[in-house]
Protein backbone atom coordinates (compact mmCIF):
# COMPACT_ATOMS: atom_id res chain seq x y z
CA UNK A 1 82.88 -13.45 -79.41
CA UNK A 2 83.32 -11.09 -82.49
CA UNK A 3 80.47 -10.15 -84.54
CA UNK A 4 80.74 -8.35 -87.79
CA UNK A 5 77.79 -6.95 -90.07
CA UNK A 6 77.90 -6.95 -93.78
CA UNK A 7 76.01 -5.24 -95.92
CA UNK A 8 76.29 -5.97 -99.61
CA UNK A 9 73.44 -3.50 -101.02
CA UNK A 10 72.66 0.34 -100.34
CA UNK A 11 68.93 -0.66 -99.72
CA UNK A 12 69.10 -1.31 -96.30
CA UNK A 13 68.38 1.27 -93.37
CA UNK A 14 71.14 2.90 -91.67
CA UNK A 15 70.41 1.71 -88.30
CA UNK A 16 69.74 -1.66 -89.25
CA UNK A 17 73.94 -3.55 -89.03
CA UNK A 18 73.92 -2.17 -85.48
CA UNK A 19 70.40 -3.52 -84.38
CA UNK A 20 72.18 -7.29 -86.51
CA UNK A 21 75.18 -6.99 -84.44
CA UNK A 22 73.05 -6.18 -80.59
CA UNK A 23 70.19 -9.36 -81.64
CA UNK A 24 73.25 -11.21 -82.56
CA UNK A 25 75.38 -10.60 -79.35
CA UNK A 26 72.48 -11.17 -77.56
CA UNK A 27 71.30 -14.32 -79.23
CA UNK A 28 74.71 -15.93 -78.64
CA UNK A 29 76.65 -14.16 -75.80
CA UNK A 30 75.17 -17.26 -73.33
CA UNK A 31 77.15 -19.94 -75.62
CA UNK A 32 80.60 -17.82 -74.17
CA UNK A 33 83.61 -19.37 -75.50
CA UNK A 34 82.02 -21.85 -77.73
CA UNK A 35 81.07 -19.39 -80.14
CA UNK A 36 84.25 -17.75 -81.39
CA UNK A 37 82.92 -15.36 -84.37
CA UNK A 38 79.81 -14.69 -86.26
CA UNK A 39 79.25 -12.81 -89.35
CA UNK A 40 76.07 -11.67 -90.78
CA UNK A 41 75.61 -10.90 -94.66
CA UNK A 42 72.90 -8.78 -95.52
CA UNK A 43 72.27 -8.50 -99.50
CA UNK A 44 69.30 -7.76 -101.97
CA UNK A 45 68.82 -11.06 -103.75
CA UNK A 46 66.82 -9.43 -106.59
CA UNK A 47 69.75 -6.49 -106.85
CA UNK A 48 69.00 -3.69 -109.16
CA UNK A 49 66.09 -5.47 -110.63
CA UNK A 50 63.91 -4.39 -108.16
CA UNK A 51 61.78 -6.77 -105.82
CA UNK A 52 61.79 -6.46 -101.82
CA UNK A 53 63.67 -9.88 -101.15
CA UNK A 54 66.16 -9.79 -98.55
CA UNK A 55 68.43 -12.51 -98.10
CA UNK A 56 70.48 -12.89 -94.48
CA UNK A 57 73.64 -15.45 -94.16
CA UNK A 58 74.78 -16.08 -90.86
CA UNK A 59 78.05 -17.65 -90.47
CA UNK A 60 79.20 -18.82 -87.25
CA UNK A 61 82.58 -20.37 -86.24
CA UNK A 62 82.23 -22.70 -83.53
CA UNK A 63 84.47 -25.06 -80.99
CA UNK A 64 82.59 -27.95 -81.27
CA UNK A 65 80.94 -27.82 -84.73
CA UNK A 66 83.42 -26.06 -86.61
CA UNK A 67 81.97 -23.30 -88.94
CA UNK A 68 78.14 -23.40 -89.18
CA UNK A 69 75.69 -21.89 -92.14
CA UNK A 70 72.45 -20.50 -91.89
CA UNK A 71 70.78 -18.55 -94.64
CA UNK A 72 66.99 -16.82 -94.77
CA UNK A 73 65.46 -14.41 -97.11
CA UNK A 74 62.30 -12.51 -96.69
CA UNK A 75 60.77 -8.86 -97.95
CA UNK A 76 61.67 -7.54 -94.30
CA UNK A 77 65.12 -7.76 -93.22
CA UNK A 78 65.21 -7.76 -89.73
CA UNK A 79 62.50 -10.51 -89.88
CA UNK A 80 65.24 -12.14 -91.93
CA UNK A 81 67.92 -11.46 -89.21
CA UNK A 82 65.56 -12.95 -86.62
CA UNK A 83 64.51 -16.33 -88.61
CA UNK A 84 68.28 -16.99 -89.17
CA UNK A 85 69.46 -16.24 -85.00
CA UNK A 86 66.22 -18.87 -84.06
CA UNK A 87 67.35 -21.26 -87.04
CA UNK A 88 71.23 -21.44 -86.01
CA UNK A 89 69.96 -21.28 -81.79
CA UNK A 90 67.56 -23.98 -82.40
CA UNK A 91 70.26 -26.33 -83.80
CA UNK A 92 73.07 -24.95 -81.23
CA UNK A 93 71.09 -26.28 -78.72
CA UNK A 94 69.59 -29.63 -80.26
CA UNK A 95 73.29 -30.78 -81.00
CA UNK A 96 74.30 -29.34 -77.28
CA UNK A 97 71.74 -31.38 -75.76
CA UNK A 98 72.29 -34.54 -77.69
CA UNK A 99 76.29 -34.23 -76.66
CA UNK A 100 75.08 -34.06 -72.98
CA UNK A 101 72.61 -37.06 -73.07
CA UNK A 102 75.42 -39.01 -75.15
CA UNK A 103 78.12 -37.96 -71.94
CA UNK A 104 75.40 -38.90 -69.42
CA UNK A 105 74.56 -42.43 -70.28
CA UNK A 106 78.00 -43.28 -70.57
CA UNK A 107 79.45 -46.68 -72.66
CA UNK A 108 77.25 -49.58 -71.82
CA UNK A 109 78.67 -52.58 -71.00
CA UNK A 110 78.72 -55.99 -73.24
């Protein structure tokens, strides 16, 4: 899998696209192939204006679901980073389990 951090504004901490890229890597590393690359975007939504809303877009190219979008703003970035990784997991899963319960009952006969 290859992750990438971007970081559109100078407002955020210098640590912080290397803490994204190790939640990411460890949010997704258990999907293995299936998850080919994500990319998180990091940007002030309020810009030079001033205000402490942080908006996080996670973009995640996929096997079976193609490219996938997930998007989250809040004052705190890395609670941000962390909404978006349980939004696009939570879904990840869902559609994984529905494909496997679809498989296991098989076609029914008329």
């Amino acid at each position: 899998m290859n992750a990438r951090v971007v970081l559109r504004d100078q407002g955020f901490d210098p640590e912080f696209a290397d803490w994204a890229k190790a939640k990411v890597l460890a949010a997704f590393s258990r999907y293995g192939d299936e998850i080919a690359r994500v990319q998180i975007t990091a940007s002030d939504v309020n810009g030079p204006r001033g205000g402490d809303d942080k908006r996080c877009a996670l973009r995640l190219q996929t096997r079976l679901f193609g490219q996938l979008s997930f998007d989250s703003v809040d004052a705190e970035p890395r609670r941000a980073v962390a909404r978006v990784i349980r939004r696009a997991r939570r879904f990840i899963q869902r559609s994984l389990s529905v494909r496997r319960s679809h498989r296991r009952s098989g076609p029914t006969a008329d």
